[in-house]
N, C-alpha and C. Protein backbone atom coordinates (compact mmCIF):
# COMPACT_ATOMS: atom_id res chain seq x y z
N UNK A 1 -1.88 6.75 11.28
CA UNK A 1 -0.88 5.84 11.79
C UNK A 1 -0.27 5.07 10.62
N UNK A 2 0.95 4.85 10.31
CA UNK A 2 1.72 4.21 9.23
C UNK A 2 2.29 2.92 9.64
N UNK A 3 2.42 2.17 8.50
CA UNK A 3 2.91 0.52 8.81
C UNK A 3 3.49 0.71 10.10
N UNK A 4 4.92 1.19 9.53
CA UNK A 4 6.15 1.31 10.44
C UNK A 4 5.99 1.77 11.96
N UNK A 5 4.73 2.40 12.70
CA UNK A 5 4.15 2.81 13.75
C UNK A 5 3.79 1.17 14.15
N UNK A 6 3.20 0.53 13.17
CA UNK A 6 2.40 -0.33 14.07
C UNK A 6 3.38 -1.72 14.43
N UNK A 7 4.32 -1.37 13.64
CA UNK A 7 5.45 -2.85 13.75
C UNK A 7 5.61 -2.92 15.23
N UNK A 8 5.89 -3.73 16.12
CA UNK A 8 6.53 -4.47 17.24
C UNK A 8 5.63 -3.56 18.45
N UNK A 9 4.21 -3.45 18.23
CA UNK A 9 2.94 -3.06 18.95
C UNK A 9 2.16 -4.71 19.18
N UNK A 10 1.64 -4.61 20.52
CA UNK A 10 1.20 -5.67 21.17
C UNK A 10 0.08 -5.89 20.43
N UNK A 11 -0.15 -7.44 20.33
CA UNK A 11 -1.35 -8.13 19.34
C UNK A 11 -2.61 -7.35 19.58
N UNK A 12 -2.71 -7.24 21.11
CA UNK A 12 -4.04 -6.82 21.97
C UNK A 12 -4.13 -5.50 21.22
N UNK A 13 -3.47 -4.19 21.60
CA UNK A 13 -3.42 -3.03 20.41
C UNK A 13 -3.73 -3.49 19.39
N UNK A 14 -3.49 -3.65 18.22
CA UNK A 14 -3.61 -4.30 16.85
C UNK A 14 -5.02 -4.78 16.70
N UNK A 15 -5.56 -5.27 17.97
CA UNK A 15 -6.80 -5.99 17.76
C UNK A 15 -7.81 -4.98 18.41
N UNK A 16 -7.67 -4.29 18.83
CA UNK A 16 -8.27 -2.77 19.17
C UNK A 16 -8.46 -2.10 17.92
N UNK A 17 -7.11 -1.74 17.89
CA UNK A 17 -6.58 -0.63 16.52
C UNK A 17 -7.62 -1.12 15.08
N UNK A 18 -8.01 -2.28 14.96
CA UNK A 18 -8.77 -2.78 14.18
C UNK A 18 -10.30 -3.24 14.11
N UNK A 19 -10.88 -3.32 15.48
CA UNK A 19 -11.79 -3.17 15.94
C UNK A 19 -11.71 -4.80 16.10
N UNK A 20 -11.36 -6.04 15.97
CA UNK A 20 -10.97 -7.44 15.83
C UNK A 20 -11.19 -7.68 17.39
N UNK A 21 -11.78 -8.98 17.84
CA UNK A 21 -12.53 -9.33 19.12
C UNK A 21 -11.12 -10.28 19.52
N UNK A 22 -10.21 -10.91 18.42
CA UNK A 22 -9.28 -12.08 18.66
C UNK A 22 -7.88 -11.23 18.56
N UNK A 23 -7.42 -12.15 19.30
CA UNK A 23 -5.87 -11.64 19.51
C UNK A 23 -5.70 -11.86 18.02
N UNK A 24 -4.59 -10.92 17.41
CA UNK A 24 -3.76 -11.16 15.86
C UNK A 24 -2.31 -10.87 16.61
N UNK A 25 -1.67 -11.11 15.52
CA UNK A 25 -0.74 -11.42 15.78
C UNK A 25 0.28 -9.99 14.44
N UNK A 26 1.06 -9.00 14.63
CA UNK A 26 1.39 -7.56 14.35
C UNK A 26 1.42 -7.75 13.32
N UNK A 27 2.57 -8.77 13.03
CA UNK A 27 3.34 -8.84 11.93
C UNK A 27 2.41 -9.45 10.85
N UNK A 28 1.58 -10.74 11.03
CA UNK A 28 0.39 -10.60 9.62
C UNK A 28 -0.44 -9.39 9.60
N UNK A 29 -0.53 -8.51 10.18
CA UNK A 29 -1.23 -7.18 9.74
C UNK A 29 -0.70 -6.41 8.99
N UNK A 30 0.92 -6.34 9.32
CA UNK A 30 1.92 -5.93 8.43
C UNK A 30 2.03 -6.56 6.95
N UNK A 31 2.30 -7.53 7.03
CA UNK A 31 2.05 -8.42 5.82
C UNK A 31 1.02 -7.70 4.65
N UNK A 32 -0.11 -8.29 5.89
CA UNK A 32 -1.46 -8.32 5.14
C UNK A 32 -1.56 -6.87 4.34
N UNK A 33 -1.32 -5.54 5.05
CA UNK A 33 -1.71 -4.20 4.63
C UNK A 33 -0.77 -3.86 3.48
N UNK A 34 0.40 -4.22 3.96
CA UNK A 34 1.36 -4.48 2.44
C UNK A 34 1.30 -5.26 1.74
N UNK A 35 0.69 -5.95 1.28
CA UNK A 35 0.17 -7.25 0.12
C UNK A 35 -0.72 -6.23 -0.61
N UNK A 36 -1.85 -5.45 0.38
CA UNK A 36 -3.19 -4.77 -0.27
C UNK A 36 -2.03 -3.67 -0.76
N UNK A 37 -1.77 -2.66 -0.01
CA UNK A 37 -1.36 -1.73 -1.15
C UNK A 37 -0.61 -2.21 -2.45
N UNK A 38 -0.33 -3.11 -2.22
CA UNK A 38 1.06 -3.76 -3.27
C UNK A 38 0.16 -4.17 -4.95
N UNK A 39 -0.56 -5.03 -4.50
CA UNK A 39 -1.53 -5.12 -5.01
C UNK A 39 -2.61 -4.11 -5.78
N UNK A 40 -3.09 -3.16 -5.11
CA UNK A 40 -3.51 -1.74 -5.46
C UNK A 40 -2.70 -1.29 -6.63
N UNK A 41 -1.27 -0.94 -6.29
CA UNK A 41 -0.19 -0.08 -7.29
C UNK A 41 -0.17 -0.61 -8.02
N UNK A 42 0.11 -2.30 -8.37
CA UNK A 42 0.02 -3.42 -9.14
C UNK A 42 -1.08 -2.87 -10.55
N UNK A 43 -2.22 -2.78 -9.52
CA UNK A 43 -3.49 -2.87 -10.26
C UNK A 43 -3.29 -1.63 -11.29
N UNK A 44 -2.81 -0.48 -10.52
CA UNK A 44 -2.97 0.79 -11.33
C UNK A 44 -1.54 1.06 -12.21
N UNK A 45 -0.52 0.42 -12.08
CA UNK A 45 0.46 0.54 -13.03
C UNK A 45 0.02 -0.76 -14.34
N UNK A 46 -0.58 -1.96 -14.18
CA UNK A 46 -1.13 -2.31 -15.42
C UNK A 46 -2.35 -1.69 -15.96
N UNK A 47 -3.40 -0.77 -15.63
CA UNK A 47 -3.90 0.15 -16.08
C UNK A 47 -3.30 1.34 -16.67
N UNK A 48 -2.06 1.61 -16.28
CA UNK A 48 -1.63 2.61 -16.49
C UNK A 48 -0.63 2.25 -17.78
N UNK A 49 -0.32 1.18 -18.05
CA UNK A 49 0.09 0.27 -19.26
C UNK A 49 -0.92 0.13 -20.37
N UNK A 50 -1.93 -0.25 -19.93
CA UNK A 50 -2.44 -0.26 -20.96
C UNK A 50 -2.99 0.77 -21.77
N UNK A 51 -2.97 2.11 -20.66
CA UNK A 51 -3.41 3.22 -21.37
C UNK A 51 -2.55 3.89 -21.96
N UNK A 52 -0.54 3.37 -21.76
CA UNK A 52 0.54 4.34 -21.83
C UNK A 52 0.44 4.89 -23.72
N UNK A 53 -0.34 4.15 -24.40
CA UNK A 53 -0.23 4.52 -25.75
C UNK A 53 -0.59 5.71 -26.17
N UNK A 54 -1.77 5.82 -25.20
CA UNK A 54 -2.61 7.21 -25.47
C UNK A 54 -1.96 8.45 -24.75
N UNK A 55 -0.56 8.30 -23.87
CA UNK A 55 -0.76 9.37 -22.91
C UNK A 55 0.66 10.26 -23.67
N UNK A 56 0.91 11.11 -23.25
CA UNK A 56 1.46 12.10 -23.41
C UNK A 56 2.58 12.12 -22.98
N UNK A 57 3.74 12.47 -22.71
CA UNK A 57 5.31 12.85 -22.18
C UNK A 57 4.70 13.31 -20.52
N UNK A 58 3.75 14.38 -20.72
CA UNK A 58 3.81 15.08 -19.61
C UNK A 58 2.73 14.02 -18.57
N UNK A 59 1.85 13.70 -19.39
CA UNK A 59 1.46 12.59 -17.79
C UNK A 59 2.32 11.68 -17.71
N UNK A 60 3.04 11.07 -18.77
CA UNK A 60 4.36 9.98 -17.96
C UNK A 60 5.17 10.37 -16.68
N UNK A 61 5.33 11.98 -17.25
CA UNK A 61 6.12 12.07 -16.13
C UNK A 61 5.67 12.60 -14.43
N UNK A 62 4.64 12.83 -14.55
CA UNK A 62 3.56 13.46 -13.86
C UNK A 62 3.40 11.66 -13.04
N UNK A 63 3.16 10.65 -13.97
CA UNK A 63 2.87 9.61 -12.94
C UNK A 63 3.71 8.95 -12.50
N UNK A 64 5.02 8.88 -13.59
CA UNK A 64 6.33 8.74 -13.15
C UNK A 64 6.79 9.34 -11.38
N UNK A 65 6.69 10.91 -11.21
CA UNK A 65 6.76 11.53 -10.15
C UNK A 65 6.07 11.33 -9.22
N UNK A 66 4.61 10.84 -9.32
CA UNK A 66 4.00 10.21 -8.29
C UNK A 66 4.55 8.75 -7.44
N UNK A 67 4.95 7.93 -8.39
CA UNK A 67 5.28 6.74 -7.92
C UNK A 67 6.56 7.59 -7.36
N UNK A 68 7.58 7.85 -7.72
CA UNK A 68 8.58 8.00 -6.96
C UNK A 68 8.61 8.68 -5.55
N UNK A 69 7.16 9.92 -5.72
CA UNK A 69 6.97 10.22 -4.85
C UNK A 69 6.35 9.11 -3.41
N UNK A 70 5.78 8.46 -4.52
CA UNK A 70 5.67 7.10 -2.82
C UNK A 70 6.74 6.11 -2.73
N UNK A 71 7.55 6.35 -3.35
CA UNK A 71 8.98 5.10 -2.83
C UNK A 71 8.65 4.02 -3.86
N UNK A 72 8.04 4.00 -4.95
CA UNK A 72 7.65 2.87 -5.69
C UNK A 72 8.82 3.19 -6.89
């Protein structure tokens, strides 16, 4: 199931969908799950900085193509 599935789905779902005993509310789940991935890519493009000295043309572009491949 993807963000965009779960947007404008009833709290009660959401709190199922998550195993959560309390009503939530969609849209901080939305938030919340996009903060974490955001965060994640964050994490691995300054890793991926600090290693860019050592890397090669062809993994630039290799990780280059990945990010684009996720919309980043």
């Amino acid at each position: 199931m993807t963000i965009k599935s779960l947007r404008g789905k009833k709290p009660r779902f959401i709190s199922e969908l998550f195993g959560l005993t309390e009503e939530v509310d969609s849209e901080n789940i939305i938030v919340e799950t996009k903060q974490c991935f955001c965060a994640k890519v964050s994490t691995s493009i300054e890793t991926w900085r600090r290693q860019q000295h050592s890397m090669d043309l062809k993994n630039f572009e290799d990780f280059r193509s990945v990010m684009e491949d996720n919309g980043i």
